[in-house]
Every structure is written in structure tokens, then in C-alpha cells.
PDB file of N, CA and C in Angstrom:
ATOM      1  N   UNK A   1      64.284 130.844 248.784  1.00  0.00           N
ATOM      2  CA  UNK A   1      63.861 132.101 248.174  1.00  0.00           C
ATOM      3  C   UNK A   1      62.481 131.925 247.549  1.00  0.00           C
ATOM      4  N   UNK A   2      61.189 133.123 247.953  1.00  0.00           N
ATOM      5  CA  UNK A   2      60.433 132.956 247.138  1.00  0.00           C
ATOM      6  C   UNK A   2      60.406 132.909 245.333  1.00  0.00           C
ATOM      7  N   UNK A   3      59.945 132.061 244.751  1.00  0.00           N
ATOM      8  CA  UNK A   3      59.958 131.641 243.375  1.00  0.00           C
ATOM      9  C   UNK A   3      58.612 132.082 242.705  1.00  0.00           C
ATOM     10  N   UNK A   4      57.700 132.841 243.311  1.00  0.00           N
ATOM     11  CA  UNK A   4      56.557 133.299 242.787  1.00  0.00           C
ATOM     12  C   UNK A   4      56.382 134.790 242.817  1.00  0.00           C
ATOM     13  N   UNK A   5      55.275 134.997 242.254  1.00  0.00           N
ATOM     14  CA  UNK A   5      55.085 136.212 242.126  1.00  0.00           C
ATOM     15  C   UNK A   5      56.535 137.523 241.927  1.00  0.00           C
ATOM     16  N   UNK A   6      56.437 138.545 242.838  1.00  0.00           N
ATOM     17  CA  UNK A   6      57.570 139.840 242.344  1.00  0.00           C
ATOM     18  C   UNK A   6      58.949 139.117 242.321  1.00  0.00           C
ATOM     19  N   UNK A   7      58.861 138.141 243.519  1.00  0.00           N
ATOM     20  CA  UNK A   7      60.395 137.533 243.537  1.00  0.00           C
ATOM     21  C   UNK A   7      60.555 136.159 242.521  1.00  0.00           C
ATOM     22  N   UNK A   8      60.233 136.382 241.916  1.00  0.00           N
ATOM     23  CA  UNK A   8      60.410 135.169 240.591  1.00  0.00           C
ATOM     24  C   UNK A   8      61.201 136.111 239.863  1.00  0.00           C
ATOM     25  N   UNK A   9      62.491 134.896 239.699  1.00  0.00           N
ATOM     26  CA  UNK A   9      63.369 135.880 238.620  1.00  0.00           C
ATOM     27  C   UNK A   9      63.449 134.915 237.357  1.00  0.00           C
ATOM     28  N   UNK A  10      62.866 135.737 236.317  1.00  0.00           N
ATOM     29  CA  UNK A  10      63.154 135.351 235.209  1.00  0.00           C
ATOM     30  C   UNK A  10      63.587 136.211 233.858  1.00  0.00           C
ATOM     31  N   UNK A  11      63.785 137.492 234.230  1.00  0.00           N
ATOM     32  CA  UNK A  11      64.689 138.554 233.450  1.00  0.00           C
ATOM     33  C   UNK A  11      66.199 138.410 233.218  1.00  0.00           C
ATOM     34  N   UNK A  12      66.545 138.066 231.651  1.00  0.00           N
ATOM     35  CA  UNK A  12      68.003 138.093 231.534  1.00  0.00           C
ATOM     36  C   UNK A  12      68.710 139.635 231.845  1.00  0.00           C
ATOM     37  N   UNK A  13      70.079 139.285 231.738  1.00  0.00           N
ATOM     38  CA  UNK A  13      70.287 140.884 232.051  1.00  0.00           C
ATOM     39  C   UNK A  13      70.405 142.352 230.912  1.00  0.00           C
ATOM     40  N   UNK A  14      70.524 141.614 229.820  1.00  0.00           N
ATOM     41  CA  UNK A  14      69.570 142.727 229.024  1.00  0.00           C
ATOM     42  C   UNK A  14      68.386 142.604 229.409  1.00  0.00           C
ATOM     43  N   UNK A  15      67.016 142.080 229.642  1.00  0.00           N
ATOM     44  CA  UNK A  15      65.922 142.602 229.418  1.00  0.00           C
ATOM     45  C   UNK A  15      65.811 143.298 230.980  1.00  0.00           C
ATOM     46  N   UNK A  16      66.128 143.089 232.083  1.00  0.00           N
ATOM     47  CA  UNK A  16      66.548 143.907 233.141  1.00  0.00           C
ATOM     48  C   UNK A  16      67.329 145.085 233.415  1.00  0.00           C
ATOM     49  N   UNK A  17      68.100 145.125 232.104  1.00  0.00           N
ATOM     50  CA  UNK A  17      68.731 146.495 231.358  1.00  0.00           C
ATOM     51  C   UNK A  17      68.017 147.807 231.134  1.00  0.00           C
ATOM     52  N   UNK A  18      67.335 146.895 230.561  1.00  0.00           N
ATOM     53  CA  UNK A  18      66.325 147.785 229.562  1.00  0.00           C
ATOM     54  C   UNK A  18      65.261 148.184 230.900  1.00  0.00           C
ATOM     55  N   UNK A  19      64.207 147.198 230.794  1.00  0.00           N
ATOM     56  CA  UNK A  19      63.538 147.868 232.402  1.00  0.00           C
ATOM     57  C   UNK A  19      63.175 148.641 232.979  1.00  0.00           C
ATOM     58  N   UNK A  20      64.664 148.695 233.055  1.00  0.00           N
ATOM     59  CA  UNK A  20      65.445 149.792 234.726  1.00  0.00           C
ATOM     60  C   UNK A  20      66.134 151.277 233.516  1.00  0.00           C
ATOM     61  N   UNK A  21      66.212 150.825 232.387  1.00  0.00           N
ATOM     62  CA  UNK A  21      66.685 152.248 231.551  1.00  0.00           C
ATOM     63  C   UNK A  21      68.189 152.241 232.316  1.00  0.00           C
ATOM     64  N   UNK A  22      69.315 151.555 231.850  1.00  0.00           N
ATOM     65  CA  UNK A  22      70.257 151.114 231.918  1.00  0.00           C
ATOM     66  C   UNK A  22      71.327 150.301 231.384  1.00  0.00           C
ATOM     67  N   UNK A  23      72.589 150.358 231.224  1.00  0.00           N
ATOM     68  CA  UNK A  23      73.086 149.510 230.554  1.00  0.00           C
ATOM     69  C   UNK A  23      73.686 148.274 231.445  1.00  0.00           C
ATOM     70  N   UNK A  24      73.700 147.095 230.960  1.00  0.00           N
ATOM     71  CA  UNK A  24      73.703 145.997 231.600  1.00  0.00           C
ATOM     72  C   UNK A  24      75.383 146.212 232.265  1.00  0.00           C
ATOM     73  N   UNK A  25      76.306 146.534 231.967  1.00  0.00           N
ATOM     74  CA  UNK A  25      77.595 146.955 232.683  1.00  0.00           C
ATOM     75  C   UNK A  25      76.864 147.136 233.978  1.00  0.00           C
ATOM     76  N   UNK A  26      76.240 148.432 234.212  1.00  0.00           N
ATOM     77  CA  UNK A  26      75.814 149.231 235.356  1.00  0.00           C
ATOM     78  C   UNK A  26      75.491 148.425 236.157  1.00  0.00           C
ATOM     79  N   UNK A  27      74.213 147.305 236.181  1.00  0.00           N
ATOM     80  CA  UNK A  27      73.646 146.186 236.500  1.00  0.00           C
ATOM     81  C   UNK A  27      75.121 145.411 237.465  1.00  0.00           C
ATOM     82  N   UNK A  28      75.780 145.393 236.602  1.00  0.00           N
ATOM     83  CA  UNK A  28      77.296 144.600 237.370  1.00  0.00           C
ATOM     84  C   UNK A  28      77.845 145.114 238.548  1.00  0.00           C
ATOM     85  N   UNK A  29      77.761 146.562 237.907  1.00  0.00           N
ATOM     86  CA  UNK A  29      78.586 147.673 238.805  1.00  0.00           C
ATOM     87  C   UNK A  29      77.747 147.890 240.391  1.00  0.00           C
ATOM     88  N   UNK A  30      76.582 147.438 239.850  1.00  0.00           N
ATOM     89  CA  UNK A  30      75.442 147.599 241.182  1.00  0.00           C
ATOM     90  C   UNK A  30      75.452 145.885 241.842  1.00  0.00           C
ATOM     91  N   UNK A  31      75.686 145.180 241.313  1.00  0.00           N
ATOM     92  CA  UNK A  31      75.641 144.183 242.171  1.00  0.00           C
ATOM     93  C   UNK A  31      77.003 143.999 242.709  1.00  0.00           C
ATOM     94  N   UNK A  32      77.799 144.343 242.170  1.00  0.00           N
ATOM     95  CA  UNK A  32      79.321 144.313 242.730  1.00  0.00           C
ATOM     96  C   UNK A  32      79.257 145.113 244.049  1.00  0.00           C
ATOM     97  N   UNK A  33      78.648 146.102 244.055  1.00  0.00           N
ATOM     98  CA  UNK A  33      78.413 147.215 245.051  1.00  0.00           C
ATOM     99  C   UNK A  33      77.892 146.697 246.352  1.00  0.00           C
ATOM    100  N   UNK A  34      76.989 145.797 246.001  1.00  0.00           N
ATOM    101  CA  UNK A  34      75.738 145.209 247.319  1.00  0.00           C
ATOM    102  C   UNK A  34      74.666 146.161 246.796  1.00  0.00           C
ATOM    103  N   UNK A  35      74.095 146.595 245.847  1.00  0.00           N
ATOM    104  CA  UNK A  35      73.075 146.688 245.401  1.00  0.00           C
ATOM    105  C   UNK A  35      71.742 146.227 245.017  1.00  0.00           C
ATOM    106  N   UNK A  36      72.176 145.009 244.500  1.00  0.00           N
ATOM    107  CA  UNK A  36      71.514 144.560 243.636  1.00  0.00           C
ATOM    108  C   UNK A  36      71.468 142.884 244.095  1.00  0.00           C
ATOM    109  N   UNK A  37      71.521 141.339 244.215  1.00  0.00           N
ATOM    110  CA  UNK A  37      71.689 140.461 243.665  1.00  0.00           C
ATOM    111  C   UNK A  37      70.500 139.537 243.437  1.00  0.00           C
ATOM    112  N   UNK A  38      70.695 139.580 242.285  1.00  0.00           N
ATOM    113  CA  UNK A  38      70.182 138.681 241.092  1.00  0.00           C
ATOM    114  C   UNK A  38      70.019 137.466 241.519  1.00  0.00           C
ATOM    115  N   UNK A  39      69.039 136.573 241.092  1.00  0.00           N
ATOM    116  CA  UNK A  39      69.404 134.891 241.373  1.00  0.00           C
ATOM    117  C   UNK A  39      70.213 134.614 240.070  1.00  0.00           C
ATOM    118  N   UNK A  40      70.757 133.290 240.245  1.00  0.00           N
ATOM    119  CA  UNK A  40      71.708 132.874 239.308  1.00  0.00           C
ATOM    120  C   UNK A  40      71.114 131.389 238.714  1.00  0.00           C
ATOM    121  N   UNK A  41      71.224 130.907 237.497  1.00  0.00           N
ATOM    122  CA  UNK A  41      70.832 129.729 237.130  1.00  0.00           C
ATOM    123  C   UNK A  41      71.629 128.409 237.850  1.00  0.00           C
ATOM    124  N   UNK A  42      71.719 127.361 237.416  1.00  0.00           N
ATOM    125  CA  UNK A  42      73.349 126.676 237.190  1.00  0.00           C
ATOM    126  C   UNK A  42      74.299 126.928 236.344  1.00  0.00           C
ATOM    127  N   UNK A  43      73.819 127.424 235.644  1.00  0.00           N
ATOM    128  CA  UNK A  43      75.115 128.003 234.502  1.00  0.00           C
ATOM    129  C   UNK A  43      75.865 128.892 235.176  1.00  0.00           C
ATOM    130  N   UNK A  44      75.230 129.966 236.123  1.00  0.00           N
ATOM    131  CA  UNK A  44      75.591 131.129 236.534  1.00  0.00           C
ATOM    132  C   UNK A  44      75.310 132.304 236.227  1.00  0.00           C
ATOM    133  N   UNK A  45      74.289 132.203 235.074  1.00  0.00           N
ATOM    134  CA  UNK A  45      73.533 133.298 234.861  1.00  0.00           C
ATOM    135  C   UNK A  45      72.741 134.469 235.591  1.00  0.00           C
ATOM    136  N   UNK A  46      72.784 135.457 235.403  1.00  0.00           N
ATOM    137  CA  UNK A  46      71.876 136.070 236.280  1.00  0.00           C
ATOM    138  C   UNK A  46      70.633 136.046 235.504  1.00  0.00           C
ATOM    139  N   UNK A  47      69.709 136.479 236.484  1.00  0.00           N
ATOM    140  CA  UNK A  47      68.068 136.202 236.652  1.00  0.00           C
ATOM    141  C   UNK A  47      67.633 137.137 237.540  1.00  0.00           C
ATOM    142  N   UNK A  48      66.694 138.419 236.578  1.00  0.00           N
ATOM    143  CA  UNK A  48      66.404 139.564 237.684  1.00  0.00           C
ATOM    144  C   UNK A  48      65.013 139.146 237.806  1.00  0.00           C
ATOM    145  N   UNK A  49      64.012 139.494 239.054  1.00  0.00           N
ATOM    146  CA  UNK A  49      62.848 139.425 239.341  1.00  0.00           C
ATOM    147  C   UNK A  49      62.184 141.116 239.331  1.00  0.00           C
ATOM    148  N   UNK A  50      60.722 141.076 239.425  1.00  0.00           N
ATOM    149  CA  UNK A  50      60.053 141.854 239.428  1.00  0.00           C
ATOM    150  C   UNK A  50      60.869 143.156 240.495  1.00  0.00           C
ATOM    151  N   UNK A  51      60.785 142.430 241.434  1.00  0.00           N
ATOM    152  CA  UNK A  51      61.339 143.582 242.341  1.00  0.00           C
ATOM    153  C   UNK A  51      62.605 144.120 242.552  1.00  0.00           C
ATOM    154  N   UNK A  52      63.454 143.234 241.873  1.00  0.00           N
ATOM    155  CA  UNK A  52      64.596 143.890 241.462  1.00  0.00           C
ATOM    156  C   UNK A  52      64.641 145.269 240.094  1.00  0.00           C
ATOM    157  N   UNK A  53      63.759 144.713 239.532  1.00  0.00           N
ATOM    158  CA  UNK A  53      63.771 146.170 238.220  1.00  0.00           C
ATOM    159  C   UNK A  53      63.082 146.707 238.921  1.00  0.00           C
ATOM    160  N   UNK A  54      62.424 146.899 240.313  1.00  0.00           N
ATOM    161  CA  UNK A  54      62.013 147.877 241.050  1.00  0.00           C
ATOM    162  C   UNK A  54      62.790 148.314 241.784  1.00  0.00           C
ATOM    163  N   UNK A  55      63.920 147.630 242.669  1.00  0.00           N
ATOM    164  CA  UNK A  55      65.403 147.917 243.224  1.00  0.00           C
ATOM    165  C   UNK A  55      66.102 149.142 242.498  1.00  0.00           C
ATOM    166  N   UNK A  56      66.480 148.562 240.588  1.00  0.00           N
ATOM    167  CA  UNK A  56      67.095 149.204 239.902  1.00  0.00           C
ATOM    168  C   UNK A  56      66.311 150.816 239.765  1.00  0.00           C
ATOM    169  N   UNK A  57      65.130 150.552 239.333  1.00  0.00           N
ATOM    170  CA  UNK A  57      64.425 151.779 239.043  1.00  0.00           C
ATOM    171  C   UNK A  57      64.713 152.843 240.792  1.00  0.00           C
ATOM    172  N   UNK A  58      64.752 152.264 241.386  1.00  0.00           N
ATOM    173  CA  UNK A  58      64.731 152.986 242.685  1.00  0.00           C
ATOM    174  C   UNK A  58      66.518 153.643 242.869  1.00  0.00           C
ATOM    175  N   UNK A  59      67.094 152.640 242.533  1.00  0.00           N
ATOM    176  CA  UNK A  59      68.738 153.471 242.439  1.00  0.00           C
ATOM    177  C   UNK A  59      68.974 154.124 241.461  1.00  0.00           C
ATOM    178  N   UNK A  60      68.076 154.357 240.145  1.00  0.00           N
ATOM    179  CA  UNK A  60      68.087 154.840 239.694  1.00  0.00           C
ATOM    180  C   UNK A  60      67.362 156.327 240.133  1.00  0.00           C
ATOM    181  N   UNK A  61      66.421 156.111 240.286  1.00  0.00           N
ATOM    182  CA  UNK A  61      66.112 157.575 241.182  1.00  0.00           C
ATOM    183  C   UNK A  61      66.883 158.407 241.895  1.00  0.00           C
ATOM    184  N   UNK A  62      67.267 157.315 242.737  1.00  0.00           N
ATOM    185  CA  UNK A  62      68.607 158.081 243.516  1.00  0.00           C
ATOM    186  C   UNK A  62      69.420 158.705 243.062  1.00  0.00           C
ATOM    187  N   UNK A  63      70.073 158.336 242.239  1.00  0.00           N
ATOM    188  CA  UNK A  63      71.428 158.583 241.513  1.00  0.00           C
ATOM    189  C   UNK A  63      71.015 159.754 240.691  1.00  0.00           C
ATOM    190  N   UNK A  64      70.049 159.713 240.167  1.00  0.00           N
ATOM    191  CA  UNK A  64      69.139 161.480 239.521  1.00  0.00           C
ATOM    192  C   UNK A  64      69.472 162.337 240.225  1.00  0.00           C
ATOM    193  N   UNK A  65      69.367 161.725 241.528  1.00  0.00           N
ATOM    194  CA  UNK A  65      68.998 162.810 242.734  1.00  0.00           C
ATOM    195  C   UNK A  65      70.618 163.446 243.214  1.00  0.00           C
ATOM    196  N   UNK A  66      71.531 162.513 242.671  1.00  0.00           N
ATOM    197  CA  UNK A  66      72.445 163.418 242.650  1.00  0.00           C
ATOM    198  C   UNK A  66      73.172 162.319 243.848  1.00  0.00           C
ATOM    199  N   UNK A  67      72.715 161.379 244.326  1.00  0.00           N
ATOM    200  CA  UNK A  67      73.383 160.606 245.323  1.00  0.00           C
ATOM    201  C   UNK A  67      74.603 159.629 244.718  1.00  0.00           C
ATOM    202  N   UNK A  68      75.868 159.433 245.648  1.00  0.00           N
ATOM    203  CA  UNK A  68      76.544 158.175 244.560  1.00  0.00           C
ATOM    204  C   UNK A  68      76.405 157.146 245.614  1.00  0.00           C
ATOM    205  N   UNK A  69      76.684 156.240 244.890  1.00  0.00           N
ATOM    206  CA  UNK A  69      76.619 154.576 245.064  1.00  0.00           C
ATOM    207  C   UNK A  69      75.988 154.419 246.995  1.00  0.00           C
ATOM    208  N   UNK A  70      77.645 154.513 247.450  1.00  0.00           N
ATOM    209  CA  UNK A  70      77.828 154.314 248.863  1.00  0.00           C
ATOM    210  C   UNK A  70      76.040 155.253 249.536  1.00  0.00           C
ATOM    211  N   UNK A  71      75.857 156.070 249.002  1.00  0.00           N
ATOM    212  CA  UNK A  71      74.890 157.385 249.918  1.00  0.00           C
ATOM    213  C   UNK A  71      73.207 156.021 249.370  1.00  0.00           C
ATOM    214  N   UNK A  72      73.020 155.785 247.878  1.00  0.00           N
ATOM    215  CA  UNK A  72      71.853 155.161 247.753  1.00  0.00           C
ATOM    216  C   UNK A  72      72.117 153.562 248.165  1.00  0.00           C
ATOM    217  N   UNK A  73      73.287 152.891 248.471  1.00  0.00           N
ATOM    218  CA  UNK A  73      73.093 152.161 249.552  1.00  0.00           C
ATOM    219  C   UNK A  73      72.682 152.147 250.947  1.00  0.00           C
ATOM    220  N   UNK A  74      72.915 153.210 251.413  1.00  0.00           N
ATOM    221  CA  UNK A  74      72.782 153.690 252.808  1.00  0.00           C
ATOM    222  C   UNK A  74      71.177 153.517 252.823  1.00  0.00           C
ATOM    223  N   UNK A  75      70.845 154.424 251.861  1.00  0.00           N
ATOM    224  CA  UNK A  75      69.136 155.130 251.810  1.00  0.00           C
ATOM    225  C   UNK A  75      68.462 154.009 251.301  1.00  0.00           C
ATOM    226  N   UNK A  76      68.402 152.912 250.811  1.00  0.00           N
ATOM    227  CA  UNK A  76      67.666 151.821 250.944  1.00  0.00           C
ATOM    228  C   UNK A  76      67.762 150.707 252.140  1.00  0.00           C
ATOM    229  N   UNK A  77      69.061 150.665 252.528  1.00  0.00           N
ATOM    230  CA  UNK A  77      69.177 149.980 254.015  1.00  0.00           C
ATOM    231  C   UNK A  77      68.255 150.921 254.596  1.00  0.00           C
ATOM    232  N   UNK A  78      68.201 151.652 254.794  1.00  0.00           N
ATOM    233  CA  UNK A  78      67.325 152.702 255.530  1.00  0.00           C
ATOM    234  C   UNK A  78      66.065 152.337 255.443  1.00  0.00           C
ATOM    235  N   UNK A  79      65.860 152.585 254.168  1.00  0.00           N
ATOM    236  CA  UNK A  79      64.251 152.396 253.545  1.00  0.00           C
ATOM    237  C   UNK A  79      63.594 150.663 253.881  1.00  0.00           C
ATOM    238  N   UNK A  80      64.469 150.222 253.770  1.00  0.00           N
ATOM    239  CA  UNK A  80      64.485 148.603 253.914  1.00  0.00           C
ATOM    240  C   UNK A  80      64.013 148.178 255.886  1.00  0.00           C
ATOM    241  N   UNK A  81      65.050 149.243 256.595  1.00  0.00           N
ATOM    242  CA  UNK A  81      64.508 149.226 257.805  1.00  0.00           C
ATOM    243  C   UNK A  81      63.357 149.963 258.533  1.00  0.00           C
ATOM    244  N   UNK A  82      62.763 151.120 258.092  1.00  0.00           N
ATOM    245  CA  UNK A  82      61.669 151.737 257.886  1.00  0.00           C
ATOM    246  C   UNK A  82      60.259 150.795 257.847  1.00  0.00           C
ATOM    247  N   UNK A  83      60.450 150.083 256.639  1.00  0.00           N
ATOM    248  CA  UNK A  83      59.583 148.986 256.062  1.00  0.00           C
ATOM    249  C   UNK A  83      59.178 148.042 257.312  1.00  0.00           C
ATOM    250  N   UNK A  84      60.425 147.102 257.341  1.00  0.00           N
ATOM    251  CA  UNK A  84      60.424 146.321 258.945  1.00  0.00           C
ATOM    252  C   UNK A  84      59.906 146.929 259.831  1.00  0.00           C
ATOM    253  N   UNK A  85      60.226 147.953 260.519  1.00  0.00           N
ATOM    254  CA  UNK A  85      59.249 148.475 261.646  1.00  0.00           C
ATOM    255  C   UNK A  85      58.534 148.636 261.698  1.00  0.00           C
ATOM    256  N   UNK A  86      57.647 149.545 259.961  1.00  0.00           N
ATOM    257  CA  UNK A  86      56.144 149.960 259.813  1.00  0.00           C
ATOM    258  C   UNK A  86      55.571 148.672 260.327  1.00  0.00           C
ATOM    259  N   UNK A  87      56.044 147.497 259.570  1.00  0.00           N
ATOM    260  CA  UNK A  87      55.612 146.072 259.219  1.00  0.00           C
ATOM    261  C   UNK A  87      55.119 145.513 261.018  1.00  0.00           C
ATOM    262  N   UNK A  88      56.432 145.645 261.606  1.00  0.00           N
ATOM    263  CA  UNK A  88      56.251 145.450 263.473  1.00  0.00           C
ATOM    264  C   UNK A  88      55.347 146.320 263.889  1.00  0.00           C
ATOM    265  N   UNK A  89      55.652 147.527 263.951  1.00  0.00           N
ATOM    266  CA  UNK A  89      54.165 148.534 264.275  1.00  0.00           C
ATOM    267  C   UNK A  89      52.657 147.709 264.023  1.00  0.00           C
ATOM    268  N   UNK A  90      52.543 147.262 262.855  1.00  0.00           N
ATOM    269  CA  UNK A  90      51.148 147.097 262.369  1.00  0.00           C
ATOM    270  C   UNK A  90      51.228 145.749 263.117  1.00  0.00           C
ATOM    271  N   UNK A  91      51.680 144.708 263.266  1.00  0.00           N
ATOM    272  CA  UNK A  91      51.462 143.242 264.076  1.00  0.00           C
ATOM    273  C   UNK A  91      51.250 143.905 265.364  1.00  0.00           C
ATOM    274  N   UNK A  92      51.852 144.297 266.047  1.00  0.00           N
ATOM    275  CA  UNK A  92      51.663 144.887 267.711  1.00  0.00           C
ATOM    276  C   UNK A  92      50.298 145.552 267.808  1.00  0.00           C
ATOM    277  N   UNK A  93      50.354 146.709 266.598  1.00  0.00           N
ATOM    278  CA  UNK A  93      48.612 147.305 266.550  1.00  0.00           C
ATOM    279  C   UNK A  93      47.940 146.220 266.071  1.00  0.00           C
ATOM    280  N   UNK A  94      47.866 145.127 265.502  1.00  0.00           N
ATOM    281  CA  UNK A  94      46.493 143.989 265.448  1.00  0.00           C
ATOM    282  C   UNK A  94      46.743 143.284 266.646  1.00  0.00           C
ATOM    283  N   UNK A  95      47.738 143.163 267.312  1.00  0.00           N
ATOM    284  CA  UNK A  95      47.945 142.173 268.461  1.00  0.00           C
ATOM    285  C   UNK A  95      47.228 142.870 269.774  1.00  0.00           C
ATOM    286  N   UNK A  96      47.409 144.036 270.051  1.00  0.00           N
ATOM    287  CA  UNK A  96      47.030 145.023 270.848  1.00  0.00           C
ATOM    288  C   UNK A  96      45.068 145.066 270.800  1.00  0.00           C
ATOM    289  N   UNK A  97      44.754 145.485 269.219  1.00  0.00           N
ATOM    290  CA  UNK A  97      42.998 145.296 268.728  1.00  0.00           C
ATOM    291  C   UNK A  97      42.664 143.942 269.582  1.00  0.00           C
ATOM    292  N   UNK A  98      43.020 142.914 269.235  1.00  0.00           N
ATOM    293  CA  UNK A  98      42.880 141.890 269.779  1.00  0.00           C
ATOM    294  C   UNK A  98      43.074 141.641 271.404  1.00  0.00           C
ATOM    295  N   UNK A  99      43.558 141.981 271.542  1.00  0.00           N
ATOM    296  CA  UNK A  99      43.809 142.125 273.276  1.00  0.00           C
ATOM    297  C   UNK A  99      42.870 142.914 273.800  1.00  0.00           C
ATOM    298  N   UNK A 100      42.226 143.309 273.121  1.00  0.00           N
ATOM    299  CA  UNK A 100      41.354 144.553 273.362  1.00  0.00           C
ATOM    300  C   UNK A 100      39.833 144.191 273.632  1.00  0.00           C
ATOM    301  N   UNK A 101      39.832 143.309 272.347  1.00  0.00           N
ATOM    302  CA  UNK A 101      38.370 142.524 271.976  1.00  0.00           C
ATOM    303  C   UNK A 101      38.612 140.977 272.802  1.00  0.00           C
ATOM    304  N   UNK A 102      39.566 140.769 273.164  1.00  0.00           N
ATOM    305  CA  UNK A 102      39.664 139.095 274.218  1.00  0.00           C
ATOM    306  C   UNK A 102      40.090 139.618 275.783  1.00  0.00           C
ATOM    307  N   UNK A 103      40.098 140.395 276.476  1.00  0.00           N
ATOM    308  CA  UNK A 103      40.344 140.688 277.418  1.00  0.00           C
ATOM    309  C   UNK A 103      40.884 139.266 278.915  1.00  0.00           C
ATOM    310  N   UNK A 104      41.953 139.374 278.948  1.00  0.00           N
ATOM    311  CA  UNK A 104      42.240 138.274 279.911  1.00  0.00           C
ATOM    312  C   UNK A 104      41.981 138.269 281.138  1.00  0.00           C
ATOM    313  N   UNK A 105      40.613 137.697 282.171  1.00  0.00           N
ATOM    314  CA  UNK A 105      40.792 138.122 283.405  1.00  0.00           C
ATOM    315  C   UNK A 105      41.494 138.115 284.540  1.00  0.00           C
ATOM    316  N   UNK A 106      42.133 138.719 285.025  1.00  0.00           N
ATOM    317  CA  UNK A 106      43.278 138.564 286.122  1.00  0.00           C
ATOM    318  C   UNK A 106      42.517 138.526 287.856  1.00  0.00           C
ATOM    319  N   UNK A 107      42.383 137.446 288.356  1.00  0.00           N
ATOM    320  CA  UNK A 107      42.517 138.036 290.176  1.00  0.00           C
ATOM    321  C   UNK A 107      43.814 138.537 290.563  1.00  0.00           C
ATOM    322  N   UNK A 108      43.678 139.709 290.838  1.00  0.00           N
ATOM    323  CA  UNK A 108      44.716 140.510 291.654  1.00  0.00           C
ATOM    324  C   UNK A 108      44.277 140.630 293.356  1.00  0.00           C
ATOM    325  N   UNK A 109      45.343 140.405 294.137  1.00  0.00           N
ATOM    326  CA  UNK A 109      45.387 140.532 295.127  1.00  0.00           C
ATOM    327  C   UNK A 109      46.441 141.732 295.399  1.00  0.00           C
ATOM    328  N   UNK A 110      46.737 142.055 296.982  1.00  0.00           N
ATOM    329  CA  UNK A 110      47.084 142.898 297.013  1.00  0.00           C
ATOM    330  C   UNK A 110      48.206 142.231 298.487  1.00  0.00           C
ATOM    331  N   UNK A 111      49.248 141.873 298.577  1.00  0.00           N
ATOM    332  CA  UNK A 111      50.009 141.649 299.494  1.00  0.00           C
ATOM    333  C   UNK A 111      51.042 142.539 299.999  1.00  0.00           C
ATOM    334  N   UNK A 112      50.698 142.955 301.547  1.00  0.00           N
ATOM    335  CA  UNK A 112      52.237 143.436 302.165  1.00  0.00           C
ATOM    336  C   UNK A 112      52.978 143.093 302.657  1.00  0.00           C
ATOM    337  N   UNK A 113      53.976 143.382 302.762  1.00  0.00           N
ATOM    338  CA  UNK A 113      54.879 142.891 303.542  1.00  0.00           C
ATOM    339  C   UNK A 113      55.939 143.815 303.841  1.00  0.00           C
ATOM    340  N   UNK A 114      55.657 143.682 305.780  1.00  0.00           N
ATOM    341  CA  UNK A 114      56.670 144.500 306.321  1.00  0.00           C
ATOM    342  C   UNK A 114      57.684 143.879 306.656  1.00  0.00           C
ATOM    343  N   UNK A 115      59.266 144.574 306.514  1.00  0.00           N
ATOM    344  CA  UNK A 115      60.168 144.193 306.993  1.00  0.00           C
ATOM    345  C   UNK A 115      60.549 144.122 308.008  1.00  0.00           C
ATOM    346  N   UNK A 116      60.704 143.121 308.937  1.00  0.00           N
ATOM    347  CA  UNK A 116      61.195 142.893 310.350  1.00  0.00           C
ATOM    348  C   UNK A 116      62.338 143.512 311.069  1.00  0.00           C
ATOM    349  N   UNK A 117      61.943 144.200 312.027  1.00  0.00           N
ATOM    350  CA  UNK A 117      63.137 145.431 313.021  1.00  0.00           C
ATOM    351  C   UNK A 117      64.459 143.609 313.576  1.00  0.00           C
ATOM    352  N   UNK A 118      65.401 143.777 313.076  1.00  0.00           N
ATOM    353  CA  UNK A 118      66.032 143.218 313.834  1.00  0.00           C
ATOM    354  C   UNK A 118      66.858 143.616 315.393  1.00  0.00           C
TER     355      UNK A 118
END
């Protein structure tokens, strides 16, 4: 797991509570769900990262919106696969630019072949 930057978890679960404008129960109730998971210490502690109080803040949106649990799971798998493709789209469009600017030369020939009257 990355250990730097957004994915560095070093938020207990009150201060990941707070955050996300939540009570740390909820936090449970969302990782119990497949929402959410936290890294854990050796103790077993949880440990939220940057982008998890961005996770939370985002199910939290949802849930404004009037969605329950099962529906803003759905809509971040969603969102989550969205992401991936934009992500594939854009490698194929630099891979493609590039193919563009290196052009590979091909000899093409042109062979027939007729099939024999038995």
C-alpha cells in the first residue's frame, strides 16, 4: 500500500470523525458495509488517510442526496470504474500521439492466390 502522500493513513478514528462531519459509530457502520477500509496498526487500530476523509465526505454527499448505503456503494464502484477508463482512454490517446509522431514503416506487398479447380 502506498504510505505517502493522500494514502498515508495517519487519522485516528475520532479525528476522521470529525473530518468527514460524522460520528465515529458511522465510520464502523461504513466499513462494515465495504465502504470504507482503513489501514490498521498492529494493535488493530484503525488509521484513516487523506483520501479516505475524502471517501467519507463523498458518502456523505450521497447519503444527503437521499441514497442508502447499498445505492452509494454501487455509485462509487461506478465512479471508481469511470476513473479507470478515463485513466485507459488517456494512455491509448498518448500511445496513439506517439504513434503518430514515430510512424513505423511497413513494406506491404500484395499476394494472390487462386484456388485450384479440382
Amino acid at each position: 500500500m502506498d504510505t505517502t502522500g493522500a494514502h498515508r493513513a495517519v487519522y485516528i478514528i475520532s479525528v476522521a470523525a470529525d473530518l468527514a462531519g460524522v460520528h465515529p459509530q458511522t465510520l464502523r457502520v461504513y466499513e462494515q458495509k465495504g465502504l470504507v477500509d482503513p489501514a490498521r496498526t498492529g494493535g488493530g487500530s484503525r488509521r484513516y488517510s487523506e483520501a479516505d476523509i475524502e471517501q467519507l465526505i463523498r458518502i456523505q454527499e450521497l447519503t444527503s442526496e437521499g441514497l442508502n448505503l447499498a445505492g452509494v456503494k454501487r455509485v462509487l464502484a461506478l465512479e471508481a470504474q469511470l476513473e479507470r477508463a478515463t485513466e485507459r482512454i488517456a494512455d491509448l490517446e498518448a500511445e496513439a500521439a506517439e504513434r503518430r509522431r514515430h510512424p513505423v514503416k511497413v513494406n506491404q506487398s500484395i499476394a494472390i492466390y487462386e484456388r485450384r479447380q479440382k
